[in-house]
Structure formats: structure tokens, C-alpha cells
N, C-alpha and C. Protein backbone atom coordinates (compact mmCIF):
# COMPACT_ATOMS: atom_id res chain seq x y z
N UNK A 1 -11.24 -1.52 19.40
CA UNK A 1 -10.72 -2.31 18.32
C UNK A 1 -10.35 -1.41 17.15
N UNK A 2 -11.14 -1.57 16.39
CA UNK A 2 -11.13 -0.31 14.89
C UNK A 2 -10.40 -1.59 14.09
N UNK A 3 -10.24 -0.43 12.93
CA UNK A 3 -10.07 -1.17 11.60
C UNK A 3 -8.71 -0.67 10.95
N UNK A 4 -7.50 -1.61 11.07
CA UNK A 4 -6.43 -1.71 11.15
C UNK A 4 -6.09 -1.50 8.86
N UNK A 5 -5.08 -0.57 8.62
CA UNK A 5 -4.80 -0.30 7.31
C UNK A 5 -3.25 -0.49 7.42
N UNK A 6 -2.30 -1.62 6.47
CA UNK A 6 -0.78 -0.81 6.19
C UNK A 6 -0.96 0.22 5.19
N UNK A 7 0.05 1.34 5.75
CA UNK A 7 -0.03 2.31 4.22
C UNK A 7 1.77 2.52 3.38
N UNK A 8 1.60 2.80 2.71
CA UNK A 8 2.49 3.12 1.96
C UNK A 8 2.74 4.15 1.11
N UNK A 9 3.47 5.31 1.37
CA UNK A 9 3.53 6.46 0.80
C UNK A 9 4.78 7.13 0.22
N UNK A 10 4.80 6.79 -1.61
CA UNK A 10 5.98 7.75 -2.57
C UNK A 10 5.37 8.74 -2.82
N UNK A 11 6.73 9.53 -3.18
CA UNK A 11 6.70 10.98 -3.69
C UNK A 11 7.50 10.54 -4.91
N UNK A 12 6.70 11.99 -5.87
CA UNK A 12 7.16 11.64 -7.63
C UNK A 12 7.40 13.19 -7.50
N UNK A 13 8.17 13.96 -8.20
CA UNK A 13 8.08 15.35 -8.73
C UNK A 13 8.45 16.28 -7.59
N UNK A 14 9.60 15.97 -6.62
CA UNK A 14 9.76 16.45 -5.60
C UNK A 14 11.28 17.59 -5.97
N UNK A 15 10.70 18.74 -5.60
CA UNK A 15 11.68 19.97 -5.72
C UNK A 15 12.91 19.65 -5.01
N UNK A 16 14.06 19.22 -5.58
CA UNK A 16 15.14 19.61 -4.91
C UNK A 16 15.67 20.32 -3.32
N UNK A 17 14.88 21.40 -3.73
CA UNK A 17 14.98 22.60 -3.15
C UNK A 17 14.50 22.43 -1.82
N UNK A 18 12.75 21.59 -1.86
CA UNK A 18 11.75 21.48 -0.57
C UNK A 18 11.93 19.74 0.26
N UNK A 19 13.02 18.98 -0.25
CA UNK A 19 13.46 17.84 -0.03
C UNK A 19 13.10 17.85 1.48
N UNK A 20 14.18 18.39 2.14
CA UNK A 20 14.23 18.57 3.31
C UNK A 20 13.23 18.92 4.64
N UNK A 21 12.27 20.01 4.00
CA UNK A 21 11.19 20.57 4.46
C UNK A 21 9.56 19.62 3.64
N UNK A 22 10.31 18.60 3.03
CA UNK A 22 8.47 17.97 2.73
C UNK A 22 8.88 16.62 3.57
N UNK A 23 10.34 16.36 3.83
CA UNK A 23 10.92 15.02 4.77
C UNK A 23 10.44 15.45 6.27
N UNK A 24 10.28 16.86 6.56
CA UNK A 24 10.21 17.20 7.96
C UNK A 24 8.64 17.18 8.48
N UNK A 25 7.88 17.78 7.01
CA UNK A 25 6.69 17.66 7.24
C UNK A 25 5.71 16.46 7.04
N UNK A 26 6.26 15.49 6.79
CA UNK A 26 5.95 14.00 6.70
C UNK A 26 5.99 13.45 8.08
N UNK A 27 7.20 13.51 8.85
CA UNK A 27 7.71 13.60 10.24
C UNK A 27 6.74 14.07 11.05
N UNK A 28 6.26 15.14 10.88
CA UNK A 28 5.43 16.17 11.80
C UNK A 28 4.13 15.47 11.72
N UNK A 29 3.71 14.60 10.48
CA UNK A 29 2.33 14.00 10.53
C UNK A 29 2.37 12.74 11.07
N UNK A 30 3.37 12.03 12.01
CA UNK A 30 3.55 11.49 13.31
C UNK A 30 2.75 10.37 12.77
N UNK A 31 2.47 9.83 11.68
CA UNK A 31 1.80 8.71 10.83
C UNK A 31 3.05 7.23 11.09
N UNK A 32 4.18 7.43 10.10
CA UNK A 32 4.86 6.88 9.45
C UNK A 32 5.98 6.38 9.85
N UNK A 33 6.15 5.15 9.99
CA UNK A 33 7.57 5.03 10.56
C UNK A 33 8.88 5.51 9.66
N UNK A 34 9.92 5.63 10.34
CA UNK A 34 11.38 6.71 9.27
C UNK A 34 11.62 6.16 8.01
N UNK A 35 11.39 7.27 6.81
CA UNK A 35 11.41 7.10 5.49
C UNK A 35 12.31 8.39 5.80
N UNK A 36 12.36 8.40 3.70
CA UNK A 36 13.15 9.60 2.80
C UNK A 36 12.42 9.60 1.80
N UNK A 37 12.40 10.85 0.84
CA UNK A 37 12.03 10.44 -0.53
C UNK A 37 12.85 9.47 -1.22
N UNK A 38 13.79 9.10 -1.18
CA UNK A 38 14.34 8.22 -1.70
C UNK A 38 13.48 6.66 -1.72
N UNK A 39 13.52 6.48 -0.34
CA UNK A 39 12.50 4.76 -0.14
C UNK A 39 11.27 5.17 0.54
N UNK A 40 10.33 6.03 0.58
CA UNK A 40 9.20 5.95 0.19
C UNK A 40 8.94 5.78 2.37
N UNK A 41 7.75 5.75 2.83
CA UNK A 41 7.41 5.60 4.05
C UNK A 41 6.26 4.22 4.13
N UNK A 42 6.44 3.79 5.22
CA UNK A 42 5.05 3.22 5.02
C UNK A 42 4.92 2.87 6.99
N UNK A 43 3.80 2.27 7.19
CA UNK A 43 3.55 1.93 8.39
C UNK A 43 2.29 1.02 8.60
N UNK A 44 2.64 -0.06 9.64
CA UNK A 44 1.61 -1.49 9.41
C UNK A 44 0.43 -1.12 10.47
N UNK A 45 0.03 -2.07 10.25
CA UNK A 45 -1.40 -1.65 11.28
C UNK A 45 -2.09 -0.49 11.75
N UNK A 46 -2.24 0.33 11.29
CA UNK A 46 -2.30 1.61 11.51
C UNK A 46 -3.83 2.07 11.43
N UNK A 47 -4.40 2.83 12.25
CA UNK A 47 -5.83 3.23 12.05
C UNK A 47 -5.12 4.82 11.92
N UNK A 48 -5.36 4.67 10.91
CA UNK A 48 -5.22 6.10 10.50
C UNK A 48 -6.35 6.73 9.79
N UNK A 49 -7.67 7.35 10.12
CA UNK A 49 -9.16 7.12 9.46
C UNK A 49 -9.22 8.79 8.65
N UNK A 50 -8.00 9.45 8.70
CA UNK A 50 -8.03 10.89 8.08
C UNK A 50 -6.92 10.87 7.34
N UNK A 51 -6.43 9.47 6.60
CA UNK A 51 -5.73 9.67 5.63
C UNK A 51 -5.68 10.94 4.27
N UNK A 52 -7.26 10.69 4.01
CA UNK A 52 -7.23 11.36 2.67
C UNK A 52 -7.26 13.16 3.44
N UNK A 53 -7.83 13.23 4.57
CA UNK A 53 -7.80 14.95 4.49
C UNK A 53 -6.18 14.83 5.14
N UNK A 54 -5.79 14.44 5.67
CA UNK A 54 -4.16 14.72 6.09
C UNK A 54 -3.42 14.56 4.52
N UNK A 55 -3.66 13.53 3.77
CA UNK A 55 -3.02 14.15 2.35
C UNK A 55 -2.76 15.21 1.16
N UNK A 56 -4.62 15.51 2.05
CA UNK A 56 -4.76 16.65 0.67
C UNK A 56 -4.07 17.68 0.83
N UNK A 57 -4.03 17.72 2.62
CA UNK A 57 -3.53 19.03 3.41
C UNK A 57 -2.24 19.00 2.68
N UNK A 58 -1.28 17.48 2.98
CA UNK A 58 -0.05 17.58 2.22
C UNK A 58 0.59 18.15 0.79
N UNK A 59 -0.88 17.86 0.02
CA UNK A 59 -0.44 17.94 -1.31
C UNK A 59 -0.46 19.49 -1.60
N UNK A 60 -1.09 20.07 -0.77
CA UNK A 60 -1.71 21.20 -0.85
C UNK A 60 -0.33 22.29 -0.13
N UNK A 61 0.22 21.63 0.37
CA UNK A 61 1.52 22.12 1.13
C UNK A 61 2.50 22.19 0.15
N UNK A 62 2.79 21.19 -0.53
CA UNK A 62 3.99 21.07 -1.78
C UNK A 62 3.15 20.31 -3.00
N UNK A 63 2.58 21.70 -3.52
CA UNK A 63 1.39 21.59 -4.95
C UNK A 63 1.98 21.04 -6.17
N UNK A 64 3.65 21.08 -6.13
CA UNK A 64 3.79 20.19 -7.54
C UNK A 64 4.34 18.88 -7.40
N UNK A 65 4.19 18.39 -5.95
CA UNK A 65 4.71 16.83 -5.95
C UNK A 65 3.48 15.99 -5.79
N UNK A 66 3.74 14.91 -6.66
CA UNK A 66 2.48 14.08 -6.30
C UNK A 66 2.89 13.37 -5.28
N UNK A 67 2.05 12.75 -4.59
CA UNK A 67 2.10 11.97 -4.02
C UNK A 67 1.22 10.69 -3.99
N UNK A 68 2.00 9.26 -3.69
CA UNK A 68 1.28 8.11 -3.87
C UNK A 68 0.69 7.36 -2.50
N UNK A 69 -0.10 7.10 -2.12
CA UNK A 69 -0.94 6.35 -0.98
C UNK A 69 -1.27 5.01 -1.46
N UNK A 70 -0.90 3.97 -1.01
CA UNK A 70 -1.29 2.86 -0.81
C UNK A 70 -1.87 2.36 0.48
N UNK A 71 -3.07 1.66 0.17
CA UNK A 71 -3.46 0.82 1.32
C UNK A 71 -3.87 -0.32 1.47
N UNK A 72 -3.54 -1.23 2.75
CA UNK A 72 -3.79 -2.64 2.42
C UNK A 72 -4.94 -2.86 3.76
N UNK A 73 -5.67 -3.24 3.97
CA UNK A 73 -6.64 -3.18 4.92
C UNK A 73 -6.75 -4.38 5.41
N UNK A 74 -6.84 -4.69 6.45
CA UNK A 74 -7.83 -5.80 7.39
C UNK A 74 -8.57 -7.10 6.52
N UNK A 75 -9.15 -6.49 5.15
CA UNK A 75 -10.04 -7.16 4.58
C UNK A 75 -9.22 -7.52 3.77
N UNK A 76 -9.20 -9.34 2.73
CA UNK A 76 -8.06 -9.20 1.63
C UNK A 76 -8.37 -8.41 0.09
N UNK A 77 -10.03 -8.00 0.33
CA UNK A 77 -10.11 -7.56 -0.68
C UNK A 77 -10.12 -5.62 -0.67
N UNK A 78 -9.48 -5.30 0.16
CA UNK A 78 -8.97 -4.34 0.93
C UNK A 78 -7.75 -3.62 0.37
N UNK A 79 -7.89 -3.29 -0.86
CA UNK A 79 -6.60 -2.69 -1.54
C UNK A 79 -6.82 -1.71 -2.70
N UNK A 80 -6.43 -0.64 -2.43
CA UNK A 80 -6.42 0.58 -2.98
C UNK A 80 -4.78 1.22 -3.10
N UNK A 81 -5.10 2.65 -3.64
CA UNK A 81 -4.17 3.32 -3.97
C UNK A 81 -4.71 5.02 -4.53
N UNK A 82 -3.93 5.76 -3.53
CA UNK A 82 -4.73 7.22 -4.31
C UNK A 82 -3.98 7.88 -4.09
N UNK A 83 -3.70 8.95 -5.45
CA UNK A 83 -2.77 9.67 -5.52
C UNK A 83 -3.43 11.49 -5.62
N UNK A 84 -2.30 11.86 -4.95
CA UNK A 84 -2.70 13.33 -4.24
C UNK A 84 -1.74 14.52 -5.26
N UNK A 85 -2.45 15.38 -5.22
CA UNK A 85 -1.40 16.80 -5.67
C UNK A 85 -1.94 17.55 -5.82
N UNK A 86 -1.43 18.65 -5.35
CA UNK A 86 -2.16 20.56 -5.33
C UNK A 86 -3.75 20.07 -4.26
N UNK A 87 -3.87 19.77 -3.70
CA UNK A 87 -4.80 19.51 -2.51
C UNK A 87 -6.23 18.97 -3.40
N UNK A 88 -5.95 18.19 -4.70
CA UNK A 88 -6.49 17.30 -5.47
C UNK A 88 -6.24 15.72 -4.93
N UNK A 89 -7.50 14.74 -5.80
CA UNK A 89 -7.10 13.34 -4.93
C UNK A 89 -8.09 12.51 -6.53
N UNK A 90 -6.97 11.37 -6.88
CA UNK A 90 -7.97 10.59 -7.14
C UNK A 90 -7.33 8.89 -6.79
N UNK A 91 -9.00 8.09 -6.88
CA UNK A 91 -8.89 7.26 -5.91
C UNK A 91 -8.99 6.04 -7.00
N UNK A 92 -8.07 4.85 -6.55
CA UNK A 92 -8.51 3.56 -7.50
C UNK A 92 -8.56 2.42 -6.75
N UNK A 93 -9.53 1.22 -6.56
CA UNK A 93 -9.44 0.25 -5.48
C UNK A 93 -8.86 -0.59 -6.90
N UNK A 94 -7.96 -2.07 -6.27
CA UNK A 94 -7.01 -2.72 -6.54
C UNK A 94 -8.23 -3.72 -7.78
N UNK A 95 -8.01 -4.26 -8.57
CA UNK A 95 -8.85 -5.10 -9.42
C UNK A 95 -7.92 -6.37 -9.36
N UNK A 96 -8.21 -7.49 -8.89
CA UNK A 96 -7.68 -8.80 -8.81
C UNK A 96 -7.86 -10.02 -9.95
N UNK A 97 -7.28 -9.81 -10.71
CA UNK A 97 -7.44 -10.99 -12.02
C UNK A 97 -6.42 -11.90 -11.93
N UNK A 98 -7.45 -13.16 -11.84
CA UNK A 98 -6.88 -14.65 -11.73
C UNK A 98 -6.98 -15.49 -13.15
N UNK A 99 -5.83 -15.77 -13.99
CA UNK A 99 -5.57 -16.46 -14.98
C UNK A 99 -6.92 -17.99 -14.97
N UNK A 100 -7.43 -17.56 -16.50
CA UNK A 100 -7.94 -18.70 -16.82
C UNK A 100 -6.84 -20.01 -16.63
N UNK A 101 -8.08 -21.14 -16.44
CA UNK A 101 -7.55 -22.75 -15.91
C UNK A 101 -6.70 -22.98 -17.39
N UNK A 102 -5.70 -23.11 -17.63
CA UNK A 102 -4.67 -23.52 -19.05
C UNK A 102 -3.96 -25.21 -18.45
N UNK A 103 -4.52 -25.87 -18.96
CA UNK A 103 -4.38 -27.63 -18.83
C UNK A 103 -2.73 -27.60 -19.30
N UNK A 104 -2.31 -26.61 -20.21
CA UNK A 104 -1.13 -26.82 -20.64
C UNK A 104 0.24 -26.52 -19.29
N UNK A 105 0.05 -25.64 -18.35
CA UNK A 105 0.31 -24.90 -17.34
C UNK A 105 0.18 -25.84 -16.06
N UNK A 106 -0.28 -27.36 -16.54
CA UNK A 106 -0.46 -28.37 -15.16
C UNK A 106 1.32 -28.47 -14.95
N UNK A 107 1.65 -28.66 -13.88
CA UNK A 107 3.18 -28.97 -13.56
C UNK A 107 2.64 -30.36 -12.86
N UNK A 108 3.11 -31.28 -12.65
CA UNK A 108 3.21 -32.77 -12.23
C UNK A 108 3.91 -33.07 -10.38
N UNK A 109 2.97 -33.10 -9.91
CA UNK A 109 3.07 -32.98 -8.30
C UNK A 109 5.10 -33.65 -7.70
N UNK A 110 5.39 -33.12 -6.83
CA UNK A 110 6.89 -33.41 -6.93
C UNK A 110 7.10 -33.96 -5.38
N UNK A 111 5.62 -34.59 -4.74
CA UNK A 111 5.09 -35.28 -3.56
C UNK A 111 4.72 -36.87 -4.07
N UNK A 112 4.66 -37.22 -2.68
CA UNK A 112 4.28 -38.39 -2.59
C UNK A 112 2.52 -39.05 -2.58
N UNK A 113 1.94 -39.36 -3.69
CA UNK A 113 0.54 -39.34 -4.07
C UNK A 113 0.08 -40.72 -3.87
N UNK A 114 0.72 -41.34 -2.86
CA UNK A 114 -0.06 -43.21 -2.72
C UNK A 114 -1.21 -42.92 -1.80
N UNK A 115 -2.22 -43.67 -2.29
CA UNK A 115 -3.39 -43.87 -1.91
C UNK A 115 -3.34 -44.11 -0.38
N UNK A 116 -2.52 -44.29 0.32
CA UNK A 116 -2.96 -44.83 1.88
C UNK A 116 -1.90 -43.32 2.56
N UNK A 117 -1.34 -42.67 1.76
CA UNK A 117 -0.95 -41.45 2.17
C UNK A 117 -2.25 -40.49 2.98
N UNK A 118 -1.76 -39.88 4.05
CA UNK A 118 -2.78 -38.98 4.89
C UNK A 118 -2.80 -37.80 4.40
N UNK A 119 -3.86 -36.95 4.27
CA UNK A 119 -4.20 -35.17 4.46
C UNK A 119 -3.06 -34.67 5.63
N UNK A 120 -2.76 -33.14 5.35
CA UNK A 120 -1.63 -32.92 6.22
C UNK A 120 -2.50 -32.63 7.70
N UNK A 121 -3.13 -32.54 7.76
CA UNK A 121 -4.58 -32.30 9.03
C UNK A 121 -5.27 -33.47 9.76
N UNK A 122 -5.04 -34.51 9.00
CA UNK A 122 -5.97 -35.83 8.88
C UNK A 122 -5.01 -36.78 10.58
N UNK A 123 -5.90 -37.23 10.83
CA UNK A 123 -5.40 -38.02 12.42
C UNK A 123 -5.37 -39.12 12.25
């Protein structure tokens, strides 16, 4: 079985110059389905459990581009993001804030609400 992650991976601060050769070596880490720096890579379901040392390796390969990691996990409370450069890493899990109840913010149902009406489940 294992424990299934989508990831998602931009580059910020990318040399001109190493475009080509950090596109090839992204390729070579046989992770990701076909990206560019331009739109970023990502890939679904993926047990990929050596993300962070396969990144650092990356960052550590082309020391002045950062790079961004996103992950969405199995779990819904399963969401992070860590960003890599010069074979450095720091890590932030996702913080989920749900708006206080505002009575003013009720919108007025645009269904049918008669009492002998059924649950959409109900037999």
C-alpha cells in the first residue's frame, strides 16, 4: 500500500544560463510528470518518501535557485510546503482558518424547503 503524496514543484531565481541543464536534471529524478520552469512540475499519487534528501541534493546542484515543494497527502490535513536552496531546507505545514459564523453573510436558500420535502439520501 504506502502513503500516497501529490507534489508540486516551482523554481524562483533560475540562471538563464542552467535552464536547460536544471530542466534535464529534474527529468533524471524520474519523480515528475513533463514540466518547464516556466509551469512548474507536479505529480499525483506519488510515494515519493525521499523527497526532502532528493531536494536538497537538487538545491545543492543549482545553489542559487530556490526551489518550491508542495505537498498534498492522503490525509486532508496533510498539507505542507518546503522550500530548498544551496542544499538548505525550510519546512511549513499548511494552517487552515475558517471564518467566524457572520449572521450578516446568511444568503437565503435558492431550493425548495417544504416540510414534506425528503433528505437527498432519505428513502
Amino acid at each position: 500500500m504506502g502513503y500516497y503524496t501529490d507534489f508540486e514543484l516551482t523554481v524562483d531565481r533560475v540562471n538563464p544560463l542552467l535552464r536547460a541543464d536544471l530542466e534535464e536534471e529534474i527529468r533524471k529524478m524520474n519523480v515528475f510528470d513533463p514540466g518547464n520552469v516556466d509551469t512548474g512540475w507536479s505529480v499525483n499519487a506519488a510515494k515519493w518518501y525521499d523527497h526532502d534528501e532528493d531536494m536538497l541534493l537538487l538545491s545543492r546542484r543549482f545553489p542559487d535557485t530556490v526551489f518550491t515543494l508542495y505537498g498534498y497527502g492522503d490525509s486532508i490535513d496533510d498539507r505542507w510546503v518546503s522550500y530548498y536552496k544551496s542544499g538548505a531546507q525550510q519546512y511549513a505545514e499548511a494552517v487552515i482558518i475558517y471564518a467566524d459564523f457572520d449572521e450578516n453573510q446568511l444568503v437565503p436558500a435558492q431550493i425548495d424547503l417544504s416540510s414534506d420535502k425528503k433528505y437527498s439520501y432519505q428513502t
